[in-house]
N, C-alpha and C. Protein backbone atom coordinates (compact mmCIF):
# COMPACT_ATOMS: atom_id res chain seq x y z
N UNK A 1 -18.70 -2.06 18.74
CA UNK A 1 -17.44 -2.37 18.06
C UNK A 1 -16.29 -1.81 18.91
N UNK A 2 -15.21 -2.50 19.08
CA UNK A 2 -14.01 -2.39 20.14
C UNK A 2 -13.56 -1.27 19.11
N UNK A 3 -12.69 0.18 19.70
CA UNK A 3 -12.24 0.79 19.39
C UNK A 3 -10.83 0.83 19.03
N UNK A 4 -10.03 -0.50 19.09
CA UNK A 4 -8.80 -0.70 17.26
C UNK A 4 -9.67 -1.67 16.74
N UNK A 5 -10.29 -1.99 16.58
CA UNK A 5 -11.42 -3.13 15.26
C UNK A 5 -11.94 -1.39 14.34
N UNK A 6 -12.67 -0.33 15.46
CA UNK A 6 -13.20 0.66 14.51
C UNK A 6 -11.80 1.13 13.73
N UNK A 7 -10.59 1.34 14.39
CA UNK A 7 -9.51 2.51 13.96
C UNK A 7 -9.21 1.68 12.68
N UNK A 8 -9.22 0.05 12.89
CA UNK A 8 -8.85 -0.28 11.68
C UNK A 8 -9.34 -0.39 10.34
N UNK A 9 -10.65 -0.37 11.06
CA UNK A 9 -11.56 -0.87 9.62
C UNK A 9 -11.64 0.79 9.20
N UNK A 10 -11.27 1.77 10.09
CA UNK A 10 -11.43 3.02 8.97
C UNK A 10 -10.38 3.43 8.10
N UNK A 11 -9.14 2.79 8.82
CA UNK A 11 -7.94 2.82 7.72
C UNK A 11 -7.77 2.00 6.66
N UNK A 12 -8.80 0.90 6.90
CA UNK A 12 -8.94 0.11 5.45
C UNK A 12 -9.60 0.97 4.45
N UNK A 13 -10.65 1.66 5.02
CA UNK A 13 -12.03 2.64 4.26
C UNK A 13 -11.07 3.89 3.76
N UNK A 14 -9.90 4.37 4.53
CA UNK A 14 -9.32 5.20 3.97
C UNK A 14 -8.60 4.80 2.76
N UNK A 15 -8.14 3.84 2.80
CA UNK A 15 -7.24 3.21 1.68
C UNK A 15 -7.92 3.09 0.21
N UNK A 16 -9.17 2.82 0.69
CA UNK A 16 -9.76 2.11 -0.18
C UNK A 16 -10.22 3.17 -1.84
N UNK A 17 -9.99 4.51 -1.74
CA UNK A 17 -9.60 4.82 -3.28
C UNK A 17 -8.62 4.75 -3.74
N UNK A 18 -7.46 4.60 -3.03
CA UNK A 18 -5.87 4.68 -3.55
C UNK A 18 -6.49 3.19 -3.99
N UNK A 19 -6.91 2.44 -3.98
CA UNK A 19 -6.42 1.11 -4.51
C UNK A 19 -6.52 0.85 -5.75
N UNK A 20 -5.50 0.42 -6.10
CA UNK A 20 -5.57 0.19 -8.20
C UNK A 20 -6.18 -0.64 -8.51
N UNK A 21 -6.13 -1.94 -7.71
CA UNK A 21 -6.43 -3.37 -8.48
C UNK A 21 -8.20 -3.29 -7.87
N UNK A 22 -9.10 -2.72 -7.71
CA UNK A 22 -10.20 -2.50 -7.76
C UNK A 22 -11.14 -1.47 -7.54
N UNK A 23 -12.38 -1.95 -7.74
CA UNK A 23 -13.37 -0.72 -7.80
C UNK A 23 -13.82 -0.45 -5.95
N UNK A 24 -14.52 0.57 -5.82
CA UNK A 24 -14.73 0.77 -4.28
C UNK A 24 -15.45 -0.06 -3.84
N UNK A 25 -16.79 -0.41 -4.78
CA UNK A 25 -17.52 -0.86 -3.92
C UNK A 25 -17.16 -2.72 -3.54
N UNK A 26 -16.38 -2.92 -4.51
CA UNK A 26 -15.95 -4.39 -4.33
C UNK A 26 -14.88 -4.51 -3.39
N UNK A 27 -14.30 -3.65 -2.96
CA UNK A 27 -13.33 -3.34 -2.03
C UNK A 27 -13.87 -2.87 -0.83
N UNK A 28 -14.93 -2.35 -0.66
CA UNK A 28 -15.78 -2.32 0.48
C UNK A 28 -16.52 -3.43 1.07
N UNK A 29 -16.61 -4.31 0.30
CA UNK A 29 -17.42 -5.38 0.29
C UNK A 29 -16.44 -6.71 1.14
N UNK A 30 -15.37 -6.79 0.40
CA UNK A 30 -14.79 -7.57 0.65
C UNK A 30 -14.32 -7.30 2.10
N UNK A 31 -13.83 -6.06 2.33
CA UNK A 31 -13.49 -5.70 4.09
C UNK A 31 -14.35 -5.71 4.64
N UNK A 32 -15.84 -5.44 4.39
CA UNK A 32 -16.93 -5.66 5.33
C UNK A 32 -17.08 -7.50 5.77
N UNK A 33 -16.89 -7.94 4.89
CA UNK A 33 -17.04 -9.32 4.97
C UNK A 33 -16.03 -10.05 5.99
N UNK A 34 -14.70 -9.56 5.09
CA UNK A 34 -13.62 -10.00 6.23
C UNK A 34 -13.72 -9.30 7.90
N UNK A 35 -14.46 -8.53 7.90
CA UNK A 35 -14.48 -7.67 9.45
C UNK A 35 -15.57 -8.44 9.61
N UNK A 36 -16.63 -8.93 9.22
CA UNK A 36 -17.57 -9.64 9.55
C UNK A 36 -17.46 -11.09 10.11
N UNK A 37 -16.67 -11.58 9.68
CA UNK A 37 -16.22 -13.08 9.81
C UNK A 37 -15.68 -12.97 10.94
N UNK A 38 -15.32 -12.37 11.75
CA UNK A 38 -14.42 -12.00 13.05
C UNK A 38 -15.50 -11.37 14.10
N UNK A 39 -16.78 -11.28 13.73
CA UNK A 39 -17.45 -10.03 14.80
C UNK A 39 -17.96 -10.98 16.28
N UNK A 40 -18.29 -12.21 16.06
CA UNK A 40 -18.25 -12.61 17.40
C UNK A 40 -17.27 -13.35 18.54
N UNK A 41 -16.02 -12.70 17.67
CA UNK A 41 -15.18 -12.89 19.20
C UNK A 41 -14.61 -12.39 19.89
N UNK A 42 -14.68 -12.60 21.04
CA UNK A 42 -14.52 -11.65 22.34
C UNK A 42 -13.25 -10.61 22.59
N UNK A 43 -13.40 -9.51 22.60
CA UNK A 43 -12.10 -8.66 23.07
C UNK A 43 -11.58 -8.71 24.17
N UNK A 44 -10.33 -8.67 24.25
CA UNK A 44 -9.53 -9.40 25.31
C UNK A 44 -9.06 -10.57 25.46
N UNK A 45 -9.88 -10.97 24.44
CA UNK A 45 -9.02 -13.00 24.34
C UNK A 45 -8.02 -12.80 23.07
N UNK A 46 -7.50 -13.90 23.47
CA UNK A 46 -5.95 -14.30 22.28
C UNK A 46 -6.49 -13.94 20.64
N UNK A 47 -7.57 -14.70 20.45
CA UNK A 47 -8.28 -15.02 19.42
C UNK A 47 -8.59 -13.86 18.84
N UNK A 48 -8.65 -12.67 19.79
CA UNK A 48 -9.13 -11.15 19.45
C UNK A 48 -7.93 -10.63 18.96
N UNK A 49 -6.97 -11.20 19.56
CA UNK A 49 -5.52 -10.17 19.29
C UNK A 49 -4.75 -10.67 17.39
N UNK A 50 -5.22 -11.93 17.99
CA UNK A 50 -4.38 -12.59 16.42
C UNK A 50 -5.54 -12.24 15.66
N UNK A 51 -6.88 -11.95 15.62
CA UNK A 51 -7.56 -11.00 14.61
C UNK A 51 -7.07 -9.57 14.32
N UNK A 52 -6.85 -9.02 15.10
CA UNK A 52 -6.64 -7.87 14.98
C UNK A 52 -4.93 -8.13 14.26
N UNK A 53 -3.72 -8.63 14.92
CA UNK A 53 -2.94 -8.79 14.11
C UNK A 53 -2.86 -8.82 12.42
N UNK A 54 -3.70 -10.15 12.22
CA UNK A 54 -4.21 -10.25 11.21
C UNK A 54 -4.78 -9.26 10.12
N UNK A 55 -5.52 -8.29 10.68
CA UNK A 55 -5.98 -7.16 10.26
C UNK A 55 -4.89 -5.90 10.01
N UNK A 56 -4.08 -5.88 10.68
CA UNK A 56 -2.67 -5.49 10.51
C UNK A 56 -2.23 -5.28 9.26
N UNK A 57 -1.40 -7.01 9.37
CA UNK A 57 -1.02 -7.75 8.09
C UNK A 57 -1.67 -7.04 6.93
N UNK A 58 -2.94 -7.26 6.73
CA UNK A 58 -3.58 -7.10 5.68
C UNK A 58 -3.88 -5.70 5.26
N UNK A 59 -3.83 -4.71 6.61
CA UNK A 59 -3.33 -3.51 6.39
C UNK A 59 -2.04 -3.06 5.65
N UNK A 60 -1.33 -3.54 6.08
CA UNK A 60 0.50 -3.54 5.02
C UNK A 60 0.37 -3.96 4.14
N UNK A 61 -0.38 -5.12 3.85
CA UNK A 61 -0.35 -5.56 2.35
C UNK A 61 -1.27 -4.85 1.59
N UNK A 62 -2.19 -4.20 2.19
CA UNK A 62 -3.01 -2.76 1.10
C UNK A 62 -1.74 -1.70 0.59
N UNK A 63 -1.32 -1.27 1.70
CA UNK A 63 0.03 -0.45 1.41
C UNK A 63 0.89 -0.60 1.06
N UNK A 64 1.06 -1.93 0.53
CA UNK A 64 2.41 -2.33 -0.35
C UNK A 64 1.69 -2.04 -1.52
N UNK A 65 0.70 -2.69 -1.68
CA UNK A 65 0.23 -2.44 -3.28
C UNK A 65 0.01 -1.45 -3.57
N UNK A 66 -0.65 -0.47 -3.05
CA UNK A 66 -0.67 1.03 -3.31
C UNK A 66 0.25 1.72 -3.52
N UNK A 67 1.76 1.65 -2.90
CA UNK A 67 3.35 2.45 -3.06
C UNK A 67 3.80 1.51 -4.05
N UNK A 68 3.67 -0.01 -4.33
CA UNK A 68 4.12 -0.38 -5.64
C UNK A 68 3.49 -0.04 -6.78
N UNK A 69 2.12 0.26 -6.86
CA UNK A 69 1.31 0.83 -7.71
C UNK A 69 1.71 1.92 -8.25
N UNK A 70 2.19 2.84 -6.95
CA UNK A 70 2.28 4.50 -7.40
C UNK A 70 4.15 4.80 -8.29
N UNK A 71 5.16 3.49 -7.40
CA UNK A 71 6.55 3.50 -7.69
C UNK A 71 6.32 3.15 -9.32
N UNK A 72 5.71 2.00 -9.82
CA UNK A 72 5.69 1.70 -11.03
C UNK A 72 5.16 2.58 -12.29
N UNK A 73 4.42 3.64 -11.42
CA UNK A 73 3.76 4.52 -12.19
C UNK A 73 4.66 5.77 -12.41
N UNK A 74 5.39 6.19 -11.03
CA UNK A 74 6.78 6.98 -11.76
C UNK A 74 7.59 6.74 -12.52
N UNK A 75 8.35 5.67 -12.60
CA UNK A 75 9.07 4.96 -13.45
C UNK A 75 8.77 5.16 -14.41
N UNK A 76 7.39 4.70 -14.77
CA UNK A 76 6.75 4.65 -16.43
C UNK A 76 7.55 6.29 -16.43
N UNK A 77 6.74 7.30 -15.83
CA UNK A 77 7.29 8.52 -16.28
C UNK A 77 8.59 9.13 -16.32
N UNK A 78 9.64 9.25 -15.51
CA UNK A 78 10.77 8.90 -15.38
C UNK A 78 11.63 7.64 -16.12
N UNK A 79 11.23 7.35 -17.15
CA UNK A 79 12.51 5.91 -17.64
C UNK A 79 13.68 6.19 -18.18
N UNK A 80 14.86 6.10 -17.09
CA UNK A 80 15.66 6.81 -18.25
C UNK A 80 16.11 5.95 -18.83
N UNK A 81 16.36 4.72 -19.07
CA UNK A 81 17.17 4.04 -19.81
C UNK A 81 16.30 3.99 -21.24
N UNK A 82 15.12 4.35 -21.76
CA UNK A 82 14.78 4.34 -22.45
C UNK A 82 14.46 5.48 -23.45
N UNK A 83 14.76 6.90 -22.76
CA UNK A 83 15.11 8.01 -23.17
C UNK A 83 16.37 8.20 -23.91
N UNK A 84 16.18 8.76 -24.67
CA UNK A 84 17.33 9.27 -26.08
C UNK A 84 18.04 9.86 -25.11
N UNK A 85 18.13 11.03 -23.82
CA UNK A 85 19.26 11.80 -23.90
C UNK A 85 19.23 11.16 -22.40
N UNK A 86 18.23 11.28 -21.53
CA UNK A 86 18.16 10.74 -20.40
C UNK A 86 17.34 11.79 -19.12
N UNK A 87 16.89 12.60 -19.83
CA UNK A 87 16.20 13.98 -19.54
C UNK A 87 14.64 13.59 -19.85
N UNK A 88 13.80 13.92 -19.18
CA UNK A 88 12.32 13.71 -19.09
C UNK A 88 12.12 15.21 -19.57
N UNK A 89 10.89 15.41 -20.41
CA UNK A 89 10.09 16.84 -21.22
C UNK A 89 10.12 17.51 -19.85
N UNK A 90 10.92 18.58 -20.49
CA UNK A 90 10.56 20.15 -19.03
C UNK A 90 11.74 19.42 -18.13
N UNK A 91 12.37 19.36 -17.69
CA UNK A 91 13.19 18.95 -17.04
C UNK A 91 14.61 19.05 -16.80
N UNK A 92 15.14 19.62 -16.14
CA UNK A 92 16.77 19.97 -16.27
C UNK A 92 17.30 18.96 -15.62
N UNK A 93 18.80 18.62 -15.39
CA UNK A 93 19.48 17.43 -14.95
C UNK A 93 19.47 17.27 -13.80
N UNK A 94 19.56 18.55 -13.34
CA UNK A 94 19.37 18.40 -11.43
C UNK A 94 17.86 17.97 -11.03
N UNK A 95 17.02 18.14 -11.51
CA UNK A 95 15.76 17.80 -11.06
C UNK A 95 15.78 16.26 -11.54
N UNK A 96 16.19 16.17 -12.50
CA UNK A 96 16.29 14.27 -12.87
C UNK A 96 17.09 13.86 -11.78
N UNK A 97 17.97 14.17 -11.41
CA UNK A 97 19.17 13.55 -10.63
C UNK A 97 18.60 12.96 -9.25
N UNK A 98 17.67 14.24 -8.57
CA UNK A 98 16.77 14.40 -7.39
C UNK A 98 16.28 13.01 -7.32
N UNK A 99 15.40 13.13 -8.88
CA UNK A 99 13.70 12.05 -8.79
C UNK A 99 14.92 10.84 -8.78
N UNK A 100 15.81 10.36 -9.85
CA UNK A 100 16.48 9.56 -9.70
C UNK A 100 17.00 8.92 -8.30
N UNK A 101 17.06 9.65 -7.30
CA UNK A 101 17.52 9.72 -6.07
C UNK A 101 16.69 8.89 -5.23
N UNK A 102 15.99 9.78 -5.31
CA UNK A 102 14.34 9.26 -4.64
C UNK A 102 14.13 8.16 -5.23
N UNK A 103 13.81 7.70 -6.55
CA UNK A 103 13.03 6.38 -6.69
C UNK A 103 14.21 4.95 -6.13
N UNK A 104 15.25 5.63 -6.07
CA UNK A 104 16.74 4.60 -5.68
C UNK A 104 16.00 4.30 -4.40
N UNK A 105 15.82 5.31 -3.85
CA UNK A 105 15.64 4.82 -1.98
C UNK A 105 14.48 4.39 -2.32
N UNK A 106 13.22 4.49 -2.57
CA UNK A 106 12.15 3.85 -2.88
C UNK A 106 12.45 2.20 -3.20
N UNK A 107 12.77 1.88 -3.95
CA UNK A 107 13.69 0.84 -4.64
C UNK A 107 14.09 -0.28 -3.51
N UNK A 108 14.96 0.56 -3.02
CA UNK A 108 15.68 0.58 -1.85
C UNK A 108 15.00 -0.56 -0.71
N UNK A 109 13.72 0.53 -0.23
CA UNK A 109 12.94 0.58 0.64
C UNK A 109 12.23 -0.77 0.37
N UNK A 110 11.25 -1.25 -0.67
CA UNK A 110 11.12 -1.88 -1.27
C UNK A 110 11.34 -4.07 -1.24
N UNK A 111 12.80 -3.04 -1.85
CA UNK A 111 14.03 -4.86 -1.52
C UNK A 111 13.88 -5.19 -0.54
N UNK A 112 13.87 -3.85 0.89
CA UNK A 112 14.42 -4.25 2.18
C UNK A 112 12.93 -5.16 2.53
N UNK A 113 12.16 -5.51 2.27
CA UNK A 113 10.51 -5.55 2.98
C UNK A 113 10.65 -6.97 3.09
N UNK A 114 10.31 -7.79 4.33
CA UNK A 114 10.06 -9.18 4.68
C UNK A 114 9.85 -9.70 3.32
N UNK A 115 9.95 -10.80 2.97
CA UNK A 115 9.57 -11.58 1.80
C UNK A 115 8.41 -12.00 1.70
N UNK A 116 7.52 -12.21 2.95
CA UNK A 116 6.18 -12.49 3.30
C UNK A 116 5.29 -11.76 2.44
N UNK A 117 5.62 -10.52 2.60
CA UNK A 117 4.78 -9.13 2.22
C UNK A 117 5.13 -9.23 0.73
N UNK A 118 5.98 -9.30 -0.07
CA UNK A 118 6.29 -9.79 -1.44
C UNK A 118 5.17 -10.60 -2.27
């Protein structure tokens, strides 16, 4: 196995408990398969590179779903518009103000992303 085919398929394997929308082993399965469908062609040809591209891609799109997974899951905890005073339990205003801060650029970050990846 060419050594970015291994780097990648272990950053898929790393990903692969953060992922929400399934279980491991069906998520193992499915990247073994997709890395499988690709194993006899040659490294160093075009065909190798737009695989590996490809593999990329599909790398970012694990990691979009995983940071939209985790953004939607602060929110739930953080809502202020749905809070009586606007203060989360245990929480003083400056520490709301912070997280508020943060999920803005998150947000942010987010909007800015190719539409592709959407």
């Amino acid at each position: 196995m060419h050594r970015r085919v291994r780097s990648l398929y272990k950053e898929f394997m790393l990903l692969g408990p953060l992922m929400p929308t399934m279980e491991m082993e069906k998520y193992r399965d499915t990247v073994r398969q997709r890395f499988m469908r690709n194993a006899s062609v040659t490294p160093g040809t075009k065909e190798f590179k737009k695989a590996l591209a490809w593999g990329r891609v599909g790398l970012r799109d694990v990691q979009t779903v995983i940071h939209v997974h985790k953004f939607r899951n602060m929110k739930k905890s953080y809502d202020w518009e749905n809070s009586s005073n606007g203060l989360c339990a245990g929480a003083n205003s400056s520490e709301v103000d912070t997280s508020r801060r943060r999920m803005e650029i998150s947000l942010a970050t987010v909007r800015s992303w190719p539409s592709s990846l959407n």
